[in-house]
Protein backbone atom coordinates (compact mmCIF):
# COMPACT_ATOMS: atom_id res chain seq x y z
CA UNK A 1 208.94 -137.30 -115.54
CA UNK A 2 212.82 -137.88 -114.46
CA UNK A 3 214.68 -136.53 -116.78
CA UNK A 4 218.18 -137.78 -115.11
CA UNK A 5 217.22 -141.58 -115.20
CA UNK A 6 215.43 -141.81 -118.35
CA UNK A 7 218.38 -139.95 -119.61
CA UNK A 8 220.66 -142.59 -118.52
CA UNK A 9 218.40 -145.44 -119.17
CA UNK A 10 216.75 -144.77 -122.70
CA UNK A 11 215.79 -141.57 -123.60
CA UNK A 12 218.47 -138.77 -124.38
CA UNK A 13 217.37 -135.11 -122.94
CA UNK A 14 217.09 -133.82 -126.36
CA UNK A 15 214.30 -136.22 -127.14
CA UNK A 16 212.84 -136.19 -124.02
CA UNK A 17 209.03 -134.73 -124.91
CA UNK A 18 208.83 -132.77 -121.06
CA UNK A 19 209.27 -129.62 -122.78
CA UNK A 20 206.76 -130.33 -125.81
CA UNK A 21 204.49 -131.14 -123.19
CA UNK A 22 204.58 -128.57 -120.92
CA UNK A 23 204.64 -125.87 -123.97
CA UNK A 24 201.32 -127.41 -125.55
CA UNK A 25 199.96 -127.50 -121.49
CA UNK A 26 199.54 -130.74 -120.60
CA UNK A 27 199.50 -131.45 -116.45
CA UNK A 28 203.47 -133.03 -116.15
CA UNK A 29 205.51 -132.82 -113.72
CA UNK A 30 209.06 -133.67 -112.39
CA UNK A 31 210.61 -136.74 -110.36
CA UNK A 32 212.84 -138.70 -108.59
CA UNK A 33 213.63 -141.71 -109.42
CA UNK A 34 215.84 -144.26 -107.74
CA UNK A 35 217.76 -141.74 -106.09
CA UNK A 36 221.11 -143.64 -104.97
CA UNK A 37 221.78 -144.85 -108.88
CA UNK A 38 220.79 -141.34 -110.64
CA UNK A 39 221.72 -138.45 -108.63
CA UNK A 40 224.77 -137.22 -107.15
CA UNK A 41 223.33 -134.62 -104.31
CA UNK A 42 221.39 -134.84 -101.27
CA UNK A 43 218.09 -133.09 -102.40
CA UNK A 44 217.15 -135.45 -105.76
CA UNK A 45 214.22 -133.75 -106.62
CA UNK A 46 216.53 -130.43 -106.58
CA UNK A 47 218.49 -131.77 -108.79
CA UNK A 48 216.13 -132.86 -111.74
CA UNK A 49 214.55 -129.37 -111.39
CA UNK A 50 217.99 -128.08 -111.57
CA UNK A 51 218.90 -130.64 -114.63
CA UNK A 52 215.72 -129.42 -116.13
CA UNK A 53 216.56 -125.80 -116.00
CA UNK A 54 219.40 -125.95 -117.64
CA UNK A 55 219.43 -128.47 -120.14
CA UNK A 56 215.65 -126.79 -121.52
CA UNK A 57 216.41 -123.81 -120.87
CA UNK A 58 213.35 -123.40 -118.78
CA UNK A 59 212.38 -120.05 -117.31
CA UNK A 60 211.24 -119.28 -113.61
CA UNK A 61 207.75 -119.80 -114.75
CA UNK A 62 208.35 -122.58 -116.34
CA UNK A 63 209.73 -124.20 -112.85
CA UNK A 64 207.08 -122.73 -111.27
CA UNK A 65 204.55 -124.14 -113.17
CA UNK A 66 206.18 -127.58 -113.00
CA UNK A 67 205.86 -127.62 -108.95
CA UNK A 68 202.15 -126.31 -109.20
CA UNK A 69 201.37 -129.04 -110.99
CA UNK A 70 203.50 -131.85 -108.57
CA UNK A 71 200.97 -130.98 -105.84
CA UNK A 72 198.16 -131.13 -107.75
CA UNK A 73 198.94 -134.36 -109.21
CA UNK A 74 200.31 -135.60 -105.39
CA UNK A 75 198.69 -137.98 -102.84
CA UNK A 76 198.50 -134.83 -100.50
CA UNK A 77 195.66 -134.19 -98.75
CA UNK A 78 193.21 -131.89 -99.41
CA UNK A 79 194.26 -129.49 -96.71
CA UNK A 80 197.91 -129.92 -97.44
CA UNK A 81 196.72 -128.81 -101.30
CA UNK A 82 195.25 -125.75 -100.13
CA UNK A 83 197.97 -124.75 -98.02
CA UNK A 84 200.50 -124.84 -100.65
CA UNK A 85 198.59 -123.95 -104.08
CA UNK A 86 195.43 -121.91 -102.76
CA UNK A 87 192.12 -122.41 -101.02
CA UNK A 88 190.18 -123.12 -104.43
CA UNK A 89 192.90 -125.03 -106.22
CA UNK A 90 190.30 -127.85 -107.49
CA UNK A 91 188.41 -124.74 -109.20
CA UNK A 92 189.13 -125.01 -113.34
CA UNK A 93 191.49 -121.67 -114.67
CA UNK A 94 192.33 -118.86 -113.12
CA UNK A 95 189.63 -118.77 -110.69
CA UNK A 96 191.82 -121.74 -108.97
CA UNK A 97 194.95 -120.11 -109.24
CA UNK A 98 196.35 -118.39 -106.26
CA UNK A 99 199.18 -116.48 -107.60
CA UNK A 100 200.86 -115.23 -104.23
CA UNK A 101 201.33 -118.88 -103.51
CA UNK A 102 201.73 -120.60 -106.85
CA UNK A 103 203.86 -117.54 -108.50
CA UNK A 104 202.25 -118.65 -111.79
CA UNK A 105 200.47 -115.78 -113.73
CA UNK A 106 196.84 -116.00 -114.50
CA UNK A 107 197.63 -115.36 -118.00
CA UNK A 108 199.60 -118.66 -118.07
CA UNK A 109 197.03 -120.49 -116.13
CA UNK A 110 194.25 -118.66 -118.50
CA UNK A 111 196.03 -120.70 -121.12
CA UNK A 112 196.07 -124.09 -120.04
């Protein structure tokens, strides 16, 4: 999701359902989107996690979360996976969770 442009094109932050979803566990994640019309900074994707933060009131695990599941859901190769989220990140639960590198507790992945 990108909360900044569909907040300026049609969908207010308060209705916006990212936080619904992420509570009930559902695999979202956040974007960019057109860049030069919806963000102000140099670093876009900073920004919406940054936007996101604050206007959800999201906490550290939250964010954390959010970016686990951007590489899983990314184009990256299979190696580039493994470096960032763990060795066995296709593995279902916990058992695919690499906590050192995803800083997202087993209890919260145990969850999901």
């Amino acid at each position: 999701m990108s909360p900044l442009s569909n907040n300026s094109l049609f969908l207010n932050y308060h209705r916006n359902p990212l936080p619904e979803y992420l509570a009930r566990g559902l695999l979202v994640s956040l974007s960019s989107d057109d860049p030069l019309q919806f963000h102000f900074t140099k670093e876009p994707l900073m920004e919406e996690y940054s936007i996101a933060t604050q206007v959800w009131k999201l906490s550290p695990t939250d964010m954390c979360e959010l970016a686990r599941n951007s590489v899983i859901m990314s184009g990256f190769e299979h190696e580039i996976k493994q470096f960032w989220i763990g060795p066995n990140y296709i593995r279902e639960g916990v058992a695919g969770n690499d906590i050192k590198r995803t800083n997202v507790p087993n209890i919260r992945v145990a969850f999901r």
